[in-house]
Protein backbone atom coordinates (compact mmCIF):
# COMPACT_ATOMS: atom_id res chain seq x y z
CA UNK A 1 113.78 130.05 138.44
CA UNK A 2 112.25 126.76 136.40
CA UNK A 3 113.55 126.52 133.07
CA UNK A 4 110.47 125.64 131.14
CA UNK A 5 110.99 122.76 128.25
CA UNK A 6 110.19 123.25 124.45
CA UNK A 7 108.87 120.22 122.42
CA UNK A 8 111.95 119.94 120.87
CA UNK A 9 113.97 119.35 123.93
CA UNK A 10 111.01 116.66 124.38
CA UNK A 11 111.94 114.87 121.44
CA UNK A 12 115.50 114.89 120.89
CA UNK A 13 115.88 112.33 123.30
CA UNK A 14 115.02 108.86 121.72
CA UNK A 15 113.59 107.30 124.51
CA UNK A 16 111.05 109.97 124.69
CA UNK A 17 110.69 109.58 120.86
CA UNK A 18 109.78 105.79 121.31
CA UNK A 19 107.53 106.72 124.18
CA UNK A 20 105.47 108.90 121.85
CA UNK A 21 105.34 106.55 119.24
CA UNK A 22 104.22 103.96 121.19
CA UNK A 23 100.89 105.75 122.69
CA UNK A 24 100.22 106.72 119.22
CA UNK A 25 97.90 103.70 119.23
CA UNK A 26 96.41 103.45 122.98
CA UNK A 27 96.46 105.60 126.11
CA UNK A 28 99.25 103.39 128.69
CA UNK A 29 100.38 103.28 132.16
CA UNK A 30 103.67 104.67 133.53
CA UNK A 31 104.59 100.40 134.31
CA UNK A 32 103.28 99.46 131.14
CA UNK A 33 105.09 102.33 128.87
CA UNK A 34 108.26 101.11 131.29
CA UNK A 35 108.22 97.39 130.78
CA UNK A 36 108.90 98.41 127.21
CA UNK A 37 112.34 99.57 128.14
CA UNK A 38 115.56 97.81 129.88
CA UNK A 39 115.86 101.00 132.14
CA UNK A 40 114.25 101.68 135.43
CA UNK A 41 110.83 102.79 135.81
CA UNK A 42 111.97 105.87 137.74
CA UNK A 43 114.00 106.71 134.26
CA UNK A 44 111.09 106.15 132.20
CA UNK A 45 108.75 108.47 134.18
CA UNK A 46 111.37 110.66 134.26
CA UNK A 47 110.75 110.94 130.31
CA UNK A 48 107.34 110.66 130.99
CA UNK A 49 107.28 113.94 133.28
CA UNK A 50 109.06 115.67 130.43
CA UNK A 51 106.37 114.91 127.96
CA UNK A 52 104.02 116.00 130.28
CA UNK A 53 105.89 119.31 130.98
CA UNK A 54 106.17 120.24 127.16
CA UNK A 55 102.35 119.24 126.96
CA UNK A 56 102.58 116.04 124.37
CA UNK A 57 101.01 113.75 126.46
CA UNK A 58 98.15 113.99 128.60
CA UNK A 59 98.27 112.28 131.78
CA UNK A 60 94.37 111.15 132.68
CA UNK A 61 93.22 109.29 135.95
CA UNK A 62 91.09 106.12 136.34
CA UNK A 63 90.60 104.52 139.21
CA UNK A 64 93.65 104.03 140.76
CA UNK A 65 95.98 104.16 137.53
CA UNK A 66 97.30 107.18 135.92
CA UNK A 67 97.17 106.62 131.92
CA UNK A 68 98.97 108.86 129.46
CA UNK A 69 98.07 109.40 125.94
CA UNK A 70 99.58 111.59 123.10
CA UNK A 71 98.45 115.25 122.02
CA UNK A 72 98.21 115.56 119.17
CA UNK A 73 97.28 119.12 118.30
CA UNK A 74 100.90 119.97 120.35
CA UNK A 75 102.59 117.52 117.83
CA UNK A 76 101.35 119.63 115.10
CA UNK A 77 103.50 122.62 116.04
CA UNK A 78 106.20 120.45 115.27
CA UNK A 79 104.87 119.65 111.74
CA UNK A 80 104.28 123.18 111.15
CA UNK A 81 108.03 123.66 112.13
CA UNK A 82 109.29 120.89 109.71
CA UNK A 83 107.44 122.31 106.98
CA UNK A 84 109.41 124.93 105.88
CA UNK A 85 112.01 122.10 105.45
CA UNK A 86 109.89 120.18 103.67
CA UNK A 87 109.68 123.14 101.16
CA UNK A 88 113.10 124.03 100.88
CA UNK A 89 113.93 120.68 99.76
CA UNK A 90 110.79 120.05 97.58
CA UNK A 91 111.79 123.11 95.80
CA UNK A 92 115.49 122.03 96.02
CA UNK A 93 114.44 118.50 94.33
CA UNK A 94 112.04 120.13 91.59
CA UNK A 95 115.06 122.38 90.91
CA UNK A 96 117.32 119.60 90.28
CA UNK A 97 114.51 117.75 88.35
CA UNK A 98 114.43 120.60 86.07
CA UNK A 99 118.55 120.40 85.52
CA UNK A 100 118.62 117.13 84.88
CA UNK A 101 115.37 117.38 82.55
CA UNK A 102 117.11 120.19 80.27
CA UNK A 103 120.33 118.41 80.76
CA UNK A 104 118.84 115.00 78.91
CA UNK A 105 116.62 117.55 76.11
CA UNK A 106 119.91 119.05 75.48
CA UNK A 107 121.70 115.66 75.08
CA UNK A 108 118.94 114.67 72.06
């Protein structure tokens, strides 16, 4: 039985984090998203098979070359994820805010 990835496996790693980051700008190569690193190429499209298996990058075929780019509507389930943090400490913030706002009318 295959143990299927989650995105979050994907990115905990921060090789795989750089990886992403990098083909945020262009579509790249296996060799040229490798000569980035000081680690084997076999490593690197190790990560790269990852990404591929949690669907964040897209691998897409000219001529000979394979190029990868990043998907982006897969990194929004991560945003959606992270959002829910973002509100708790928003509200956690404004709460504090608030404190320190009667705290200083209080003071006067």
């Amino acid at each position: 039985m295959k143990l299927r990835r989650d995105i979050f496996q994907a990115i905990s790693d921060p090789t795989r984090r750089a990886i992403l980051v990098m083909l945020t700008s262009q579509a790249m190569t296996a060799g040229a998203i490798a000569s980035n690193f000081d680690v084997a190429r076999p490593t690197i499209s190790k990560h790269i098979q990852i990404l591929n298996e949690c669907e964040l990058v897209e691998p897409s075929r000219k001529g000979r070359e394979i190029y990868y780019e990043l998907k982006i509507d897969k990194m929004k389930e991560i945003d959606i994820w992270l959002e829910q943090f973002r509100q708790f400490w928003k509200n956690r913030f404004q709460q504090l805010d608030d404190l320190l706002s009667d705290m200083q009318t209080k003071i006067k």
